[in-house]
Each structure stands twice: as structure tokens, then as C-alpha cells.
Protein backbone atom coordinates (compact mmCIF):
# COMPACT_ATOMS: atom_id res chain seq x y z
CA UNK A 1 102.97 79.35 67.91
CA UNK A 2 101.21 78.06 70.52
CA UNK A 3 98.00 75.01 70.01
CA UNK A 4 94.81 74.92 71.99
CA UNK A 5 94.73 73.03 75.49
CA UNK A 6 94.79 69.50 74.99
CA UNK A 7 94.67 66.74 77.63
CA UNK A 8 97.95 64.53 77.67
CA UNK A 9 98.68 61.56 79.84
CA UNK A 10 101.57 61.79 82.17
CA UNK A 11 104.88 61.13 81.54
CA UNK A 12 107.99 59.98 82.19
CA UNK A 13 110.73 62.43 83.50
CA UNK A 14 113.85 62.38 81.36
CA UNK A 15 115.65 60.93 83.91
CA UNK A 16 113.64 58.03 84.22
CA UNK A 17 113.76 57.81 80.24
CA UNK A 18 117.62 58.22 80.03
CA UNK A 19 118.52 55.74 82.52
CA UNK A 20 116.37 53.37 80.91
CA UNK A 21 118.08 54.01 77.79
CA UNK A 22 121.76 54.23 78.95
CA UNK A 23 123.79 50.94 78.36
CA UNK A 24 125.57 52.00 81.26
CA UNK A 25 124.66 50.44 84.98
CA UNK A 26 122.16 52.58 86.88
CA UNK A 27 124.24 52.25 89.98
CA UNK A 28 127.50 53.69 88.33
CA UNK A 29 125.53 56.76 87.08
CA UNK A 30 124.90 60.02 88.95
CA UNK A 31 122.14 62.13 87.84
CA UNK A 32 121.57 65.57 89.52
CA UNK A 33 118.32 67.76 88.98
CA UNK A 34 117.07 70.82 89.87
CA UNK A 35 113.19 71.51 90.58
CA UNK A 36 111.42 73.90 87.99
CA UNK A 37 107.48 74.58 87.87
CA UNK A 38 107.38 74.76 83.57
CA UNK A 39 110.48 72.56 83.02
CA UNK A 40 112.39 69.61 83.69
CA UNK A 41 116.20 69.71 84.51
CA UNK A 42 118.35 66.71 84.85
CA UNK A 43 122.14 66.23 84.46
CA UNK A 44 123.06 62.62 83.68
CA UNK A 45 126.06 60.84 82.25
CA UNK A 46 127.48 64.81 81.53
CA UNK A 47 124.27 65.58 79.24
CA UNK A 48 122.39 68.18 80.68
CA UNK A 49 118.76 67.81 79.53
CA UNK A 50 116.01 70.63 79.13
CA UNK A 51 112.29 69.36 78.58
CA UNK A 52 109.66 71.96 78.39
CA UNK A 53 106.99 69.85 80.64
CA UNK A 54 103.58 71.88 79.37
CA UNK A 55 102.12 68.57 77.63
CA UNK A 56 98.85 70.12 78.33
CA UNK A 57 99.36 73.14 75.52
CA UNK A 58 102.13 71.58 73.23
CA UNK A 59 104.84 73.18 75.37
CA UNK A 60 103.65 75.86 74.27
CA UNK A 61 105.97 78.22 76.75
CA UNK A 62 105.30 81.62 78.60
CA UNK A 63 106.98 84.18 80.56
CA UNK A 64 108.04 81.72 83.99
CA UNK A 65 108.93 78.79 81.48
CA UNK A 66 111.36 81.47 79.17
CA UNK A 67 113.01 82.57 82.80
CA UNK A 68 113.36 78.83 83.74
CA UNK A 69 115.08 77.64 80.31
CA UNK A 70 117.25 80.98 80.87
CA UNK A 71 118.37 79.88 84.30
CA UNK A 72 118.54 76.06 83.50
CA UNK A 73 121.16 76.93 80.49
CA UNK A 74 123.61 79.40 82.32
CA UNK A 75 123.42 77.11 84.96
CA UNK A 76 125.54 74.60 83.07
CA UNK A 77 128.78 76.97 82.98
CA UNK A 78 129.30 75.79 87.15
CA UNK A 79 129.89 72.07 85.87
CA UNK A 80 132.66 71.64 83.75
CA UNK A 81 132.12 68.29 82.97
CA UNK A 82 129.12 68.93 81.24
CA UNK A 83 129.40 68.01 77.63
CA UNK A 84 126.30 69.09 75.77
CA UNK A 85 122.86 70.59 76.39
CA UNK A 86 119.66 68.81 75.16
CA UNK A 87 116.38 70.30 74.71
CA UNK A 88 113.29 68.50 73.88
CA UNK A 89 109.38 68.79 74.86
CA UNK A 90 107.32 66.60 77.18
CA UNK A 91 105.48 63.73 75.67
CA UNK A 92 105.21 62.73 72.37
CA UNK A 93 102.74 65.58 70.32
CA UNK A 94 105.34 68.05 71.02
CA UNK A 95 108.85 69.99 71.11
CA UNK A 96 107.23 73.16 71.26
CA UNK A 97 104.31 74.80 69.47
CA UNK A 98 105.90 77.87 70.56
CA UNK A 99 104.60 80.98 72.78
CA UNK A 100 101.48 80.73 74.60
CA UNK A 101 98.96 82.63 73.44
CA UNK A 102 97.19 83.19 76.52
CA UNK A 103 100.42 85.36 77.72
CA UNK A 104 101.23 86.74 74.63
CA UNK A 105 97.72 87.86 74.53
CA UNK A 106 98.95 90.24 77.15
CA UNK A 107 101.30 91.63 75.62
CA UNK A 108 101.14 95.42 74.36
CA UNK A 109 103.73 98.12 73.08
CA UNK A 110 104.01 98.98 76.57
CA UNK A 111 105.18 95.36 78.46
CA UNK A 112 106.48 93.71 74.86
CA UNK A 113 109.75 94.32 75.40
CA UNK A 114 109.70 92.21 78.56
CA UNK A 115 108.80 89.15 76.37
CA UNK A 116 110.86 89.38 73.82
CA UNK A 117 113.96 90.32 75.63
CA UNK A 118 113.46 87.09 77.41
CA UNK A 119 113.29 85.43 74.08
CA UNK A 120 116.43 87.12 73.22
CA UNK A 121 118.05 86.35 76.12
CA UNK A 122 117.00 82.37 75.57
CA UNK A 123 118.58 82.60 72.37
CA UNK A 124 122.00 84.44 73.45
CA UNK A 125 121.88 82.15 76.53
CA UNK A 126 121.52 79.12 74.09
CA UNK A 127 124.63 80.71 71.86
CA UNK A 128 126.81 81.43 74.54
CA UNK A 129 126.88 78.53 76.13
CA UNK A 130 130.49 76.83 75.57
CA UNK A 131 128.93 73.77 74.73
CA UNK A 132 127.28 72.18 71.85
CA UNK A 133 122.80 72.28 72.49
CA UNK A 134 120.88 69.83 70.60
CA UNK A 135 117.46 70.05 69.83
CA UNK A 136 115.49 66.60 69.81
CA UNK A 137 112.44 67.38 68.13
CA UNK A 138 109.25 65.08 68.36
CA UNK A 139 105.76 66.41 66.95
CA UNK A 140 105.23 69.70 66.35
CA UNK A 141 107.96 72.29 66.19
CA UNK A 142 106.07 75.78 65.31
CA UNK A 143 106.61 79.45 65.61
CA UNK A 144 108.44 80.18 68.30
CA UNK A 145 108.81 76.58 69.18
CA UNK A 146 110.92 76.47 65.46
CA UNK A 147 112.99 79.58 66.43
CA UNK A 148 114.54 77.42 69.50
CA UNK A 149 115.59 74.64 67.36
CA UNK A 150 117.39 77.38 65.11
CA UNK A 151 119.17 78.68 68.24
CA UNK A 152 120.59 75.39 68.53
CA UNK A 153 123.89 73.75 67.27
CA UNK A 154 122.32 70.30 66.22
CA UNK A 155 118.80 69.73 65.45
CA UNK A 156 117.70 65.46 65.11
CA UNK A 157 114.32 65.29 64.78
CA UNK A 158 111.50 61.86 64.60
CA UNK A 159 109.68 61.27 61.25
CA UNK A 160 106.34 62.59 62.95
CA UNK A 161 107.98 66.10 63.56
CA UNK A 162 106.46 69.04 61.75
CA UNK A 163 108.43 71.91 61.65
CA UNK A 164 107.46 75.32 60.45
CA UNK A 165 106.99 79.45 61.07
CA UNK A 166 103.08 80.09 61.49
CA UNK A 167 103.62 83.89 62.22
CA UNK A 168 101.85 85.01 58.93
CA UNK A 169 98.92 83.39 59.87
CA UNK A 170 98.06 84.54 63.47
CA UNK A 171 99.60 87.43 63.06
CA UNK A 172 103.08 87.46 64.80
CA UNK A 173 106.70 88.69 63.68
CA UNK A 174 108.94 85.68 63.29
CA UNK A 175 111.73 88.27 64.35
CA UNK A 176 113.68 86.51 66.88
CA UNK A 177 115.84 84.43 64.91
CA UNK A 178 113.74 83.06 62.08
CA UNK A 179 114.13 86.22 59.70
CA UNK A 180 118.15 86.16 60.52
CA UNK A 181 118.71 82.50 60.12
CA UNK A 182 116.40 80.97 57.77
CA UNK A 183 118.27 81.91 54.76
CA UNK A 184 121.90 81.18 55.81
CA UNK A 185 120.35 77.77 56.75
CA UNK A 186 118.35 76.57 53.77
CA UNK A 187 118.78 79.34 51.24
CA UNK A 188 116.80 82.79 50.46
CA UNK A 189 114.15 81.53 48.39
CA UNK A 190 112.72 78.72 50.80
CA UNK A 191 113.03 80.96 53.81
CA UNK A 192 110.68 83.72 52.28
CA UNK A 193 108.65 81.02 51.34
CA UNK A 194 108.39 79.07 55.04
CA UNK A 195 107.61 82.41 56.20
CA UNK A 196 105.41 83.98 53.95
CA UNK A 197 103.02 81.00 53.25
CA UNK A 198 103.83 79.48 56.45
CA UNK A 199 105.28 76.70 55.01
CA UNK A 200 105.65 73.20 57.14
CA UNK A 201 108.06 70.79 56.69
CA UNK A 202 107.88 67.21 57.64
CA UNK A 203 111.14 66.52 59.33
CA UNK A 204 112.27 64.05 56.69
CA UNK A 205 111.85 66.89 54.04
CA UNK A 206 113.58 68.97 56.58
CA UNK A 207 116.59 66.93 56.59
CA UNK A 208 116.26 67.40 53.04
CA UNK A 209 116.72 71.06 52.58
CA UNK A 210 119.10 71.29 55.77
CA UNK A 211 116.43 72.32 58.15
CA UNK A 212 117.98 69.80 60.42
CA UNK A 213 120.35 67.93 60.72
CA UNK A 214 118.76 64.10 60.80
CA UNK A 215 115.16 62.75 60.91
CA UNK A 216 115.15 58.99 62.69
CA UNK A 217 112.38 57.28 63.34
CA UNK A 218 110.16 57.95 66.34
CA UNK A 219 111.34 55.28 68.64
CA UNK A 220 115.20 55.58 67.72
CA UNK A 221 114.64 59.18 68.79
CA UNK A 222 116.32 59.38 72.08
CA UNK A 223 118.62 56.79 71.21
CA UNK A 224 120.36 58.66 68.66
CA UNK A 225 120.49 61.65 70.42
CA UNK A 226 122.17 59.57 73.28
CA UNK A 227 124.76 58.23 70.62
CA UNK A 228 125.35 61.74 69.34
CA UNK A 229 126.27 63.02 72.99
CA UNK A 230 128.52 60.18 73.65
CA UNK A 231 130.55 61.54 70.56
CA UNK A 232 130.48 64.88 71.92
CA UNK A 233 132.02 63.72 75.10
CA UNK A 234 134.93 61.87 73.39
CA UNK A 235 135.99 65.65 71.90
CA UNK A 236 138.00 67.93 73.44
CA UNK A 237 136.29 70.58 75.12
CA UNK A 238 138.65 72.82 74.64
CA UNK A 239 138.22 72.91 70.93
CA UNK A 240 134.39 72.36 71.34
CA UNK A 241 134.09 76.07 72.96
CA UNK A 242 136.60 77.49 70.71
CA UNK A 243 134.95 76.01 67.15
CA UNK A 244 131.56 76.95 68.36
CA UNK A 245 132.96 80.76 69.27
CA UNK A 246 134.11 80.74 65.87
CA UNK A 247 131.58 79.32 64.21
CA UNK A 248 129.03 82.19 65.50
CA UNK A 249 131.28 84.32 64.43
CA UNK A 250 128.98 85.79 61.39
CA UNK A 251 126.02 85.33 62.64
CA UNK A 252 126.91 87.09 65.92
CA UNK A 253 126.90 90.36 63.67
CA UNK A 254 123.27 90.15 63.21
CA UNK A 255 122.88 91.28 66.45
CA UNK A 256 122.05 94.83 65.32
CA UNK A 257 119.30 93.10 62.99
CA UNK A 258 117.83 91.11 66.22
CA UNK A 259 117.59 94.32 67.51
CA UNK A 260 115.56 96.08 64.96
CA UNK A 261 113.60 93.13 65.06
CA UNK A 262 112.30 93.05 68.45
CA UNK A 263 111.55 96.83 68.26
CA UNK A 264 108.94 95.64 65.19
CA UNK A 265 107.95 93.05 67.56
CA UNK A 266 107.16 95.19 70.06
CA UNK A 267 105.03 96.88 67.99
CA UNK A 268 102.64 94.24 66.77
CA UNK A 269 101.71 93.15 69.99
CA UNK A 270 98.66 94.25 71.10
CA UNK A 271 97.91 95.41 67.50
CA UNK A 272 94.34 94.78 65.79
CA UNK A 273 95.97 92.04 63.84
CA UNK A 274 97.57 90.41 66.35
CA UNK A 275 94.40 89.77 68.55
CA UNK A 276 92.22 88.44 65.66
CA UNK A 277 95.31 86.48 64.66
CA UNK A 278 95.89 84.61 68.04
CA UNK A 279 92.24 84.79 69.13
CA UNK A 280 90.84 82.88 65.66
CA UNK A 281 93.37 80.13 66.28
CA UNK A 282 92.12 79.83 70.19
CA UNK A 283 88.41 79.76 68.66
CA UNK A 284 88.99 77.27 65.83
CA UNK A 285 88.10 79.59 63.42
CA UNK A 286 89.41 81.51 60.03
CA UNK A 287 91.27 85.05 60.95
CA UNK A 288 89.39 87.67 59.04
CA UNK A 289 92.65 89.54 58.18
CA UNK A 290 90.73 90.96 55.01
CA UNK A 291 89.52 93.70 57.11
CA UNK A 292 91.97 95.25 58.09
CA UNK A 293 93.03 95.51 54.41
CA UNK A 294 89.95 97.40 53.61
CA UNK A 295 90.20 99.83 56.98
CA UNK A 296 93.66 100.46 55.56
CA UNK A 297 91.90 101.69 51.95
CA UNK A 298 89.23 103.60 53.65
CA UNK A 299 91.68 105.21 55.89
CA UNK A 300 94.34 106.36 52.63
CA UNK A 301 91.57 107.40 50.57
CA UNK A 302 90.36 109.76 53.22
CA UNK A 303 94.09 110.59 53.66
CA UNK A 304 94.60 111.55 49.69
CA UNK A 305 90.95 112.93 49.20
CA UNK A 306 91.78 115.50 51.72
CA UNK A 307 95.11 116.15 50.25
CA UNK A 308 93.48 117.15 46.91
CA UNK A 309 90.84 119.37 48.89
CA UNK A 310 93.77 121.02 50.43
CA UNK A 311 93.06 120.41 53.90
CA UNK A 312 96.41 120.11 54.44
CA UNK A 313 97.04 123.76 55.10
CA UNK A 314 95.61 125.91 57.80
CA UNK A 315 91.93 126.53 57.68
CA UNK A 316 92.36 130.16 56.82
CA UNK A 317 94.40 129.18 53.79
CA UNK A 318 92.22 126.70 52.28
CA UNK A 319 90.77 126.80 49.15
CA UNK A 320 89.06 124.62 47.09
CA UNK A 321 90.99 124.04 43.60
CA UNK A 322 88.32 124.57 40.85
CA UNK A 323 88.57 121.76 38.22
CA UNK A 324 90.25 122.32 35.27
């Protein structure tokens, strides 16, 4: 989930990047953008590329940045000639540490479903697309951050990534993909263990398991990524939708479980545990989840002492059970 503010120098725009990258003349290349406040969009050489451009907080990303990705995605379907999607996080600390806490501190029973349908709707916006979406993951890739990679086809990732679900610890449901895909990906026993001890794995160790699909190092980065698209856009298109339809076919049936998901997710926000979670990791400090433990005891022994004093009838039928 999301890391504490920290300063970042400025950075190049993707576009800038790319074209510096491309072999191919700058003159003979069109590039087309669209202006976002929490993103950067750029079409170029038939690659559409989505950077999450919130250096400041590990792209860390909130409600307007989830609406922006939305929109940026869909909008690919009115160019055909579009090959693949890329998504990848400003600078180089960073893919995406995942929701902002400071909006997600916001976030109750009441307005939750507002957040995570827009999660959701990142995700099924990120499926749906006909095209292949490759995540290009430098730094950290956390929480929710990790649950966008898993959305996408192809994850390459540079030896400094980190990847891994931090929900246990700060007190969040990793609901929104993680607890549907994690085991089809690298196996039932790992995923209980990324989530329940919050595992991280270095993205080399990543490729390992099958996290991903490649770790290069930092500076090859965008170069392979660019030699992975330029494969894409020697395949048919045709069969690139249709495979891709196909290939969600299974996993398109846990749509029921996404939906019992975000229902539990709309219940821990706002929760106890979910404010000490996210508010310890803002002040630097150790969640004191231990409490809540022991309210929990107090609470069930009251619950079963008053049980055996019958006061679980109506007070004109109690009695007090003499011991035997």
C-alpha cells in the first residue's frame, strides 16, 4: 500500500524517454497524448503507455488517479492500431506502492464501495481490453500497487523491484485480485504465505516462482519492454483479442468471488484496525494490533459469562442456576 511522502526530482515524460529509446527516426514517429492531472498518457509507435506520475508518494494512487487509468485504458478501443498497453510508475523508487492512504483513510462502510468499485473497474478495464497490458515494474510494487501488475497480461520487472501484498500488516483486505490470482499464479502454498506474512519478493526471485514474467536489469528496463512490444505488433491482432478472450476464460468465473470480496472490503474500511493499521505506517511506528485481540477476549467472555447467568432470556425469566 501506499509509502510516506517523499521528495523526488522531476522527470522525464515517457514520451521523451521512448523516443530517446526508439531506433526509429524521431521525425517518422507520431506520438499523441492526452493531458491527465495523476497520470501520464502517450501513444507512440502503436504502444500506448500509462505512467502513474505521483513520484512524490510512490505512485501511490487515489480516487482521481483510479478514474484517470480507467479512462486512459478504454480509451485505447478508438485506435485500432494500437498494439499493447504499458503501465509503469514515474521515476525510478516506484511502480506503485499502491492506494494512498490519505484517501483511503476516508473511506468508511458507507463511501467504500465507491473505491473499490473503481478498483474493480481498473481491473475489468485492464482485462477487457483486446490487447495485451504489460506491466514494467521498477522499485516498489506493493499492495494495491502488486494487484495491478496481476491484472496485467505480462509483467517484466528491474532487479531493484520489490514486489509483495502488505495488507496483513496495515490492516487492509488484499481482495481485489490478490486472493483470486495468487494461487493460480505461483501455487496455493506461496500465495497464503505472501499474504499472510506479507511476504516480498525481489523481482529476480519473482521470476523465479512465476510472479513475473522476467527481471532485467535496471537500465535494460525500458528497452526490453520496447523489444517485447515490437513482437506484439508483428502478431495478428485478430488472434491477440481472441487468445486473450480465451485465456480469461477461467478466471473470468471468479467474478462472483471479486464480488464477495469487495463486500468484505467494504467492511474493513473505516474499522478500528484499519486506522491503526494505515495510521502506524504514516507515523513510522509499530501497529499495536494486539489490542484489539484482547478487546475481542474481553468482549466474548462477557458474551459467554452472561450466557451461563442466563441473561439471555427475558428479565422476568431469569434465574440464576445454583452450582451443582
Amino acid at each position: 500500500m501506499a509509502a510516506k511522502t517523499a521528495t523526488r526530482k522531476a522527470t522525464k515524460k515517457p514520451a521523451k524517454i521512448i523516443a530517446k529509446a526508439s531506433k526509429k527516426p524521431a521525425a517518422k514517429s507520431r506520438a499523441s497524448s492526452k493531458q491527465y492531472g495523476d497520470i501520464l498518457y502517450v501513444v507512440k509507435d502503436q504502444v500506448a503507455w500509462i505512467t502513474i506520475n505521483r513520484p512524490r508518494v510512490l505512485n501511490a494512487f487515489r480516487e482521481q488517479t483510479l478514474d484517470e487509468m480507467i479512462e486512459a485504458v478504454w480509451s485505447t478501443r478508438e485506435d485500432p492500431s494500437i498494439a499493447c498497453v504499458v503501465f509503469t510508475g514515474a521515476g525510478d523508487k516506484a511502480f506503485s506502492a499502491g492506494g494512498d492512504f490519505y484517501a483511503m483513510m476516508r473511506l468508511n462502510w458507507i463511501n467504500g464501495a465507491m473505491w473499490n468499485d473503481r478498483m474493480q473497474g481498473l481491473a475489468m478495464a485492464i482485462r477487457g481490453v483486446t490487447v495485451p497490458v504489460i506491466a514494467m515494474v521498477n522499485g516498489w510494487c506493493m499492495g494495491g500497487g502488486h494487484e495491478l501488475a496481476l491484472w496485467c497480461d505480462l509483467v517484466i520487472a528491474s532487479e531493484n523491484a520489490i514486489l509483495g501484498q502488505t495488507g496483513a500488516k496495515v490492516a487492509a483486505c488484499p481482495t481485489v485480485g490478490a486472493t483470486q490470482y495468487l494461487s493460480r499464479i505461483i501455487g496455493e502454498r506461496r500465495a497464503r504465505e505472501m499474504i499472510f506474512l506479507a511476504k516480498r519478493y525481489p523481482a529476480k526471485e519473482a521470476a523465479e516462482v512465476g510472479l513475473i514474467n522476467k527481471c532485467v536489469p535496471q537500465k535494460d528496463l525500458l528497452k526490453e519492454t520496447l523489444a517485447w512490444c515490437e513482437i506484439i505488433k508483428g502478431h495478428s491482432p485478430q488472434t491477440l483479442r481472441m487468445t486473450k478472450k480465451s485465456l480469461n476464460f477461467e478466471s473470468d468465473e471468479l467474478y462472483a468471488s471479486w464480488q464477495h470480496g469487495m463486500e468484505l472490503l467494504a467492511h474493513v474500511w473505516g474499522s478500528d484496525e484499519s486506522l491503526e493499521g494505515m495510521n502506524a505506517f504514516l507515523e513510522g511506528r509499530k501497529p499495536d494490533f494486539q489490542k484489539f485481540r484482547m478487546r475481542n477476549k474481553k468482549e466474548l467472555d462477557s458474551y459467554l459469562d452472561g450466557t451461563r447467568k442466563n441473561l439471555n432470556a427475558p428479565p422476568s425469566m431469569r434465574k440464576t442456576r445454583k452450582k451443582a
